[in-house]
N, C-alpha and C. Protein backbone atom coordinates (compact mmCIF):
# COMPACT_ATOMS: atom_id res chain seq x y z
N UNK A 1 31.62 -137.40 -100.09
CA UNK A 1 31.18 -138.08 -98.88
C UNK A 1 29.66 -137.92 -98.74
N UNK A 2 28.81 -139.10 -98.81
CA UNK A 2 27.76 -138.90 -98.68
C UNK A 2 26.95 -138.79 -96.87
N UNK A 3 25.99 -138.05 -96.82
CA UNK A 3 25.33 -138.03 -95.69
C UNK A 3 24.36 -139.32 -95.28
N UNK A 4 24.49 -140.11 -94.56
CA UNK A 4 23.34 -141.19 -93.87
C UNK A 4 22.54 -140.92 -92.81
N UNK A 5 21.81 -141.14 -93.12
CA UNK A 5 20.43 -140.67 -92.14
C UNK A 5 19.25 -141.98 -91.73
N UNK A 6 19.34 -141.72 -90.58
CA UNK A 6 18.16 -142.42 -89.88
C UNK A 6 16.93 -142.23 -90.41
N UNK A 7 16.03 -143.66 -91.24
CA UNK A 7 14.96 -143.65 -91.73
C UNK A 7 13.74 -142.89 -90.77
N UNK A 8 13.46 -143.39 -89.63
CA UNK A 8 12.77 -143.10 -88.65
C UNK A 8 13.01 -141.44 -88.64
N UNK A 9 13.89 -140.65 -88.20
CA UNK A 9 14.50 -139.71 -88.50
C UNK A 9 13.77 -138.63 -89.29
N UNK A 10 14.52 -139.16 -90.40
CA UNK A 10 14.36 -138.54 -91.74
C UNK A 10 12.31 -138.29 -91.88
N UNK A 11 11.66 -139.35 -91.36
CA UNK A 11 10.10 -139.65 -91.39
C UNK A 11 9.62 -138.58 -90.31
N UNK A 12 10.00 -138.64 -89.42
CA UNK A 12 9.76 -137.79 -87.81
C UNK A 12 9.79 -136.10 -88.96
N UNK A 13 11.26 -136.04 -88.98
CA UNK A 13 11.17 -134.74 -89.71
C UNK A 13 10.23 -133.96 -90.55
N UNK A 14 10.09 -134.93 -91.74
CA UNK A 14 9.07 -134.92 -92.65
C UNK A 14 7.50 -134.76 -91.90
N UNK A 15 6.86 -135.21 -91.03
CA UNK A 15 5.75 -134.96 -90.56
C UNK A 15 6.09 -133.72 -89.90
N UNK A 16 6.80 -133.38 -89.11
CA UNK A 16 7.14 -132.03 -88.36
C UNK A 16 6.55 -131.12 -89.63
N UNK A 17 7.73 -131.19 -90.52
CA UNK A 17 7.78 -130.23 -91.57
C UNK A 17 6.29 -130.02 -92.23
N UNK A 18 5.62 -131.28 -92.15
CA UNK A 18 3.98 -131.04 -92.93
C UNK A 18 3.03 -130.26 -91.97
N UNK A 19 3.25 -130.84 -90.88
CA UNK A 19 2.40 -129.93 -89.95
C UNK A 19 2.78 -128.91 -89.63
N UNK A 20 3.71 -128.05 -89.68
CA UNK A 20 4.36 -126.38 -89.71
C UNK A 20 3.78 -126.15 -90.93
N UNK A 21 3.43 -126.46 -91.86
CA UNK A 21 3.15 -125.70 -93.63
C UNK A 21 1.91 -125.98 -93.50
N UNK A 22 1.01 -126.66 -92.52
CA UNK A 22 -0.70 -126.43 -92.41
C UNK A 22 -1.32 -125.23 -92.47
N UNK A 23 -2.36 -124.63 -92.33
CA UNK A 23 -2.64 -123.32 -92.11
C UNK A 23 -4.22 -123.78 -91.80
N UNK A 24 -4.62 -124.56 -90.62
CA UNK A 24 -5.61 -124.67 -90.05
C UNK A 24 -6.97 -123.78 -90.13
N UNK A 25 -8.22 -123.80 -90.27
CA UNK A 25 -8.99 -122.64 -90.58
C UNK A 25 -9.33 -122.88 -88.89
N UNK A 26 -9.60 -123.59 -87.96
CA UNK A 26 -9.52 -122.92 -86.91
C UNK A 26 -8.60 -123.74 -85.75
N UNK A 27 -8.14 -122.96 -85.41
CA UNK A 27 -7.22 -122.86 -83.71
C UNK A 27 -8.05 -123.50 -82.63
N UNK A 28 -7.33 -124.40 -82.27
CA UNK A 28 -7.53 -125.02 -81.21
C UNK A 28 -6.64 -124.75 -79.64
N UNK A 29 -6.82 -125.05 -78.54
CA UNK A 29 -6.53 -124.52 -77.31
C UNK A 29 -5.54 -125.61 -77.00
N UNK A 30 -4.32 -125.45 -76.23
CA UNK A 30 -3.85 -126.60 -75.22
C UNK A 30 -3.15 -126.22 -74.12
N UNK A 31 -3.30 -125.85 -73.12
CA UNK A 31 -2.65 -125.04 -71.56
C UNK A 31 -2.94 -123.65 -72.27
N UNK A 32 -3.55 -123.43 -72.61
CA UNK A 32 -4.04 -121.77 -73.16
C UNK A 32 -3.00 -121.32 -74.18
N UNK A 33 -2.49 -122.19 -74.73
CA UNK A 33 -1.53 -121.76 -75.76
C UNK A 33 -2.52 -122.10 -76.82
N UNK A 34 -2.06 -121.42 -78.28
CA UNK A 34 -2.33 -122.40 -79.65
C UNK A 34 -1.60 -123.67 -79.66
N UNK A 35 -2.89 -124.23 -80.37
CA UNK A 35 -2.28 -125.68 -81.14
C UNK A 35 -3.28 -126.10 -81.83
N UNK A 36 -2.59 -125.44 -83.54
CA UNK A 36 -3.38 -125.92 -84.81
C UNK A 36 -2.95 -127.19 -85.32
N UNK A 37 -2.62 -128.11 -84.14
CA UNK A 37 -2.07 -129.56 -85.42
C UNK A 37 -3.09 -130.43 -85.43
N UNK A 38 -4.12 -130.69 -85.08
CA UNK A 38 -5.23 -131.10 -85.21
C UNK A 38 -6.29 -130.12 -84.93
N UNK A 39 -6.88 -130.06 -85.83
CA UNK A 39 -8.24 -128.61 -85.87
C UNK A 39 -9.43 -129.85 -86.40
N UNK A 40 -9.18 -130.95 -86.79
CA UNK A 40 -10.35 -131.95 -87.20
C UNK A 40 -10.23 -132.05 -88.39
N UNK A 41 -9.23 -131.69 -89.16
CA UNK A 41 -9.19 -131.64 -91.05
C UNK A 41 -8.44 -132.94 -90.75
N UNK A 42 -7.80 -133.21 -90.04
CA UNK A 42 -7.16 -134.91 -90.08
C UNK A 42 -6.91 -135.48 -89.18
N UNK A 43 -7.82 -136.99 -89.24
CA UNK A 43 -8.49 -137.46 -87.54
C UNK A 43 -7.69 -138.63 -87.91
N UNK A 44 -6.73 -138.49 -88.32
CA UNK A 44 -5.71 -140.03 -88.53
C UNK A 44 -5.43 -140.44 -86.85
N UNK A 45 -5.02 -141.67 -87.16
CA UNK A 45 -4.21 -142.21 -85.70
C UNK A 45 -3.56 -141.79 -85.32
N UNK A 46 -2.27 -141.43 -86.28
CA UNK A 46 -1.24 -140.40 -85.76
C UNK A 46 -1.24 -138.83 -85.26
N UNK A 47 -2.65 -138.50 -85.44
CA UNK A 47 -2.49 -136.84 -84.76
C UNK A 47 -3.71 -137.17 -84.11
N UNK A 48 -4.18 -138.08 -83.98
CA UNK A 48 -5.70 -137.91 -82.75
C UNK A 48 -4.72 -137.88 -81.11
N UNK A 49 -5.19 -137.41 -80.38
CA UNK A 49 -4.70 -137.63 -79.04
C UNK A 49 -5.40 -138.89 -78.66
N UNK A 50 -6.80 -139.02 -79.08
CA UNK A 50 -7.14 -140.41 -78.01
C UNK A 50 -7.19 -141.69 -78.78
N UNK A 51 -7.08 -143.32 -78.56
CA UNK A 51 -6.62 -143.98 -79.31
C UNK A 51 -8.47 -144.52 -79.84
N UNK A 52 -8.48 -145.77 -80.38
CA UNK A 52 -9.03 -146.68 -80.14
C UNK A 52 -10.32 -147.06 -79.54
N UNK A 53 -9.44 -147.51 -78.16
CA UNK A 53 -10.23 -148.11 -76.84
C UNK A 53 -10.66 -146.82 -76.12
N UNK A 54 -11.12 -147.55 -75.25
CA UNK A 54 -11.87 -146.57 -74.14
C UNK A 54 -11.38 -145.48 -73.47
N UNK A 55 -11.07 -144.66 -72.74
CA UNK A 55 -10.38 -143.95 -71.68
C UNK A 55 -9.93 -144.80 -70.11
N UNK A 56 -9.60 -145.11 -69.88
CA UNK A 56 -9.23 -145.25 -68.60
C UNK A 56 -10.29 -144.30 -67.30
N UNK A 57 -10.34 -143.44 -67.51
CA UNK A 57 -11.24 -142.62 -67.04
C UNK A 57 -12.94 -143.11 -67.21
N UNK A 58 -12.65 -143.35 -68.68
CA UNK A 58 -14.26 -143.65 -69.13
C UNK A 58 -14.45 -144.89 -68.17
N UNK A 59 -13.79 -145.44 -68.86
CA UNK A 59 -13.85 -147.65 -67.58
C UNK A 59 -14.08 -147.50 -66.50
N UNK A 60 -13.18 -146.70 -65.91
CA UNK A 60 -13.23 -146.55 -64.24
C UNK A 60 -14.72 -146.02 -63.94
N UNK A 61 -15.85 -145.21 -64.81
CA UNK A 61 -16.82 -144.23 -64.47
C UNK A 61 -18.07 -145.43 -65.29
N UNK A 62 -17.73 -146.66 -65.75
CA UNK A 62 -18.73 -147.33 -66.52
C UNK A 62 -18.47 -148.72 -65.09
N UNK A 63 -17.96 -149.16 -64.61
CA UNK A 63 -17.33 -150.01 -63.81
C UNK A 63 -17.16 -149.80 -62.46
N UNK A 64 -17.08 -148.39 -61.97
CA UNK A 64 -16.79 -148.17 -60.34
C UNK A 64 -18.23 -147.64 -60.07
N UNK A 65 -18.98 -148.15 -59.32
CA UNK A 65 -20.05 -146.91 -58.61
C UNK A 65 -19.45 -145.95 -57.62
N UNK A 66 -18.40 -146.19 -56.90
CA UNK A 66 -17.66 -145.42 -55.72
C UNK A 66 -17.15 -143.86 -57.05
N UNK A 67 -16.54 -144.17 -57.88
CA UNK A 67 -16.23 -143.11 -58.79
C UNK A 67 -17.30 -142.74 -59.84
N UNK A 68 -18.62 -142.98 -59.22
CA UNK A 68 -19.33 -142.40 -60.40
C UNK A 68 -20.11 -141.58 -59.40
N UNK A 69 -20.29 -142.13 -58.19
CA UNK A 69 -20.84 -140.93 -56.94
C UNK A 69 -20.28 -139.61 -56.92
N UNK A 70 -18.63 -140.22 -56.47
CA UNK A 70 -17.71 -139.01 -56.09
C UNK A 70 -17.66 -137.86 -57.84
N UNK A 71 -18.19 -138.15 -58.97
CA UNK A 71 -18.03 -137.48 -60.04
C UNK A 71 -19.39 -136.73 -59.83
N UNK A 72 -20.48 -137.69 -59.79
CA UNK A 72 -21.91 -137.08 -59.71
C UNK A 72 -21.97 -135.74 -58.14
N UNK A 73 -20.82 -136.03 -57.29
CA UNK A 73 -21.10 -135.19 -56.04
C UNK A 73 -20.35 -133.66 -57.24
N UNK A 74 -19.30 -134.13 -57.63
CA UNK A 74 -18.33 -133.16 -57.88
C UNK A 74 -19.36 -132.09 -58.73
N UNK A 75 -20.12 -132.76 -59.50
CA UNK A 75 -20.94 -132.44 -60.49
C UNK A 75 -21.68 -131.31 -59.53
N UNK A 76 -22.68 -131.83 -58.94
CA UNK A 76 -23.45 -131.04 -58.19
C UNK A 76 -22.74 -129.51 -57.74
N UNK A 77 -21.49 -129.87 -56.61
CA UNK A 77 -20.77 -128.55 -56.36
C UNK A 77 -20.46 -127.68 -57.16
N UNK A 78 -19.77 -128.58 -58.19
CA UNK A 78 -19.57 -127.18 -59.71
C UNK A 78 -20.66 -126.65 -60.04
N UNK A 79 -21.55 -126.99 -60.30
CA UNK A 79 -23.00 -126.21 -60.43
C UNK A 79 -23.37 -125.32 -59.81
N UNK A 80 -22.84 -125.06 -58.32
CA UNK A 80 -23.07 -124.17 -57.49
C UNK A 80 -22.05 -123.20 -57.40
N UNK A 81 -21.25 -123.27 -58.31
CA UNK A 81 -20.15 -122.21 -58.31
C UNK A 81 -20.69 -121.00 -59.26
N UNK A 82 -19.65 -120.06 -59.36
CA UNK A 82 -20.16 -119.25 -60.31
C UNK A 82 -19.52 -119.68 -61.80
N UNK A 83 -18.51 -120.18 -62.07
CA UNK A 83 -18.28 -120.52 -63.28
C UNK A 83 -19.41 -121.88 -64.06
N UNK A 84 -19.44 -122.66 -62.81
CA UNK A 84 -20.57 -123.46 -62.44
C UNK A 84 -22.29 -123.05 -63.45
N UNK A 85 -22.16 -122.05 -62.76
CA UNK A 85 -23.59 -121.59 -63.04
C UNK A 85 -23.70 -120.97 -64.07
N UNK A 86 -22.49 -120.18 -64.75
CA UNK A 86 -22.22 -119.88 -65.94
C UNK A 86 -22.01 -121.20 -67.18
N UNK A 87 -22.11 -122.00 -66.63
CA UNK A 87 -21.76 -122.99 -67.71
C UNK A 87 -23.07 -123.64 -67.68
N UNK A 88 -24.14 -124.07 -67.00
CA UNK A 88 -25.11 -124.27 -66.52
C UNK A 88 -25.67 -123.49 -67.71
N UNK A 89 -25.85 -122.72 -67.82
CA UNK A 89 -26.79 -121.03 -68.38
C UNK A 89 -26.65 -121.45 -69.59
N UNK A 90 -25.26 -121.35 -69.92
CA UNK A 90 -24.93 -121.82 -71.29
C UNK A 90 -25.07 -122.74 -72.13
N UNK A 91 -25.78 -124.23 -71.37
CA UNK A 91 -26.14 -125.43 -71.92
C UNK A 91 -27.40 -125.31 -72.07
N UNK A 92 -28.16 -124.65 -71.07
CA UNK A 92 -29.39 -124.41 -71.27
C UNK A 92 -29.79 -124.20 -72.83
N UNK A 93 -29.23 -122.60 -72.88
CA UNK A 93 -30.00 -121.80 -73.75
C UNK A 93 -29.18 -122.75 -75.13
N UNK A 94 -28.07 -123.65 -75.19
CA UNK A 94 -28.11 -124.35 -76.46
C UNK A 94 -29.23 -125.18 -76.08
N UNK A 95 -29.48 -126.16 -75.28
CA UNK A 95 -30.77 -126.89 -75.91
C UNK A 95 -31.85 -126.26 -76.07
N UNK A 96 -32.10 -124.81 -75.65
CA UNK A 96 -33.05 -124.60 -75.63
C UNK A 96 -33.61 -123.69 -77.51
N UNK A 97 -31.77 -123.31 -77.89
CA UNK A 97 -31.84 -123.01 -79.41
C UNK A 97 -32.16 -124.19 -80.14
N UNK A 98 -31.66 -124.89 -79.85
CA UNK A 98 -32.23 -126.90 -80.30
C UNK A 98 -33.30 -126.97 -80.41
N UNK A 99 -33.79 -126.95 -79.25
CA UNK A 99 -35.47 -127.18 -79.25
C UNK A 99 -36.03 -126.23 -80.52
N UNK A 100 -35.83 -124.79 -80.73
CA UNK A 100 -36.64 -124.06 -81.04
C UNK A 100 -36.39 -124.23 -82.62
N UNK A 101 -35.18 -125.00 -82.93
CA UNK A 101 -35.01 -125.37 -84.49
C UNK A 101 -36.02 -126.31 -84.57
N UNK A 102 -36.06 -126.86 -83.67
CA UNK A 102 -37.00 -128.45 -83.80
C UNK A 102 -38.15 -127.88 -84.34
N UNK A 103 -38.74 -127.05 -83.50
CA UNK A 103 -40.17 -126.68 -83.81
C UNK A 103 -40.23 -125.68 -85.01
């Protein structure tokens, strides 16, 4: 008696199975868990998260001025936080390692 199997299936599996036998050189984050299935060694269609086109997000922030205020306000407040200001600090001193390659 032979076994029949769903092509689709049988394909689903097979990618599962390739991406468990990866061994990523670096780890990536997702809800603070790991997730090495895209680390950037393969930017195919099928393992990118974003497609194509634009974001939805992006459109709405190239197209709404009402949502590019309320982002630019949001902006400002985070800056004034302390994680804010820690992240602030931290962009700095990369452009400011930038700059100093430049020269």
């Amino acid at each position: 008696m032979a076994n029949t199997f769903n092509k689709s299936t049988v394909l689903a599996g097979n990618k599962i199975k390739q991406k468990l036998e990866e061994n990523p050189e670096s780890i990536s984050l997702r809800n603070l868990a790991s997730d090495p299935l895209n680390s950037g060694q393969r930017l195919d269609s099928e393992s990118r998260m974003a497609g194509d086109r634009l974001g939805s997000r992006a459109e709405e922030m190239l197209n709404n001025p009402v949502a590019q205020q309320q982002t630019m306000e949001w902006w400002e407040a985070f800056k004034m936080s302390r994680p804010g200001r820690d992240w602030e600090m931290a962009r700095l001193e990369s452009q400011k390692a930038k700059m100093d390659e430049v020269v």
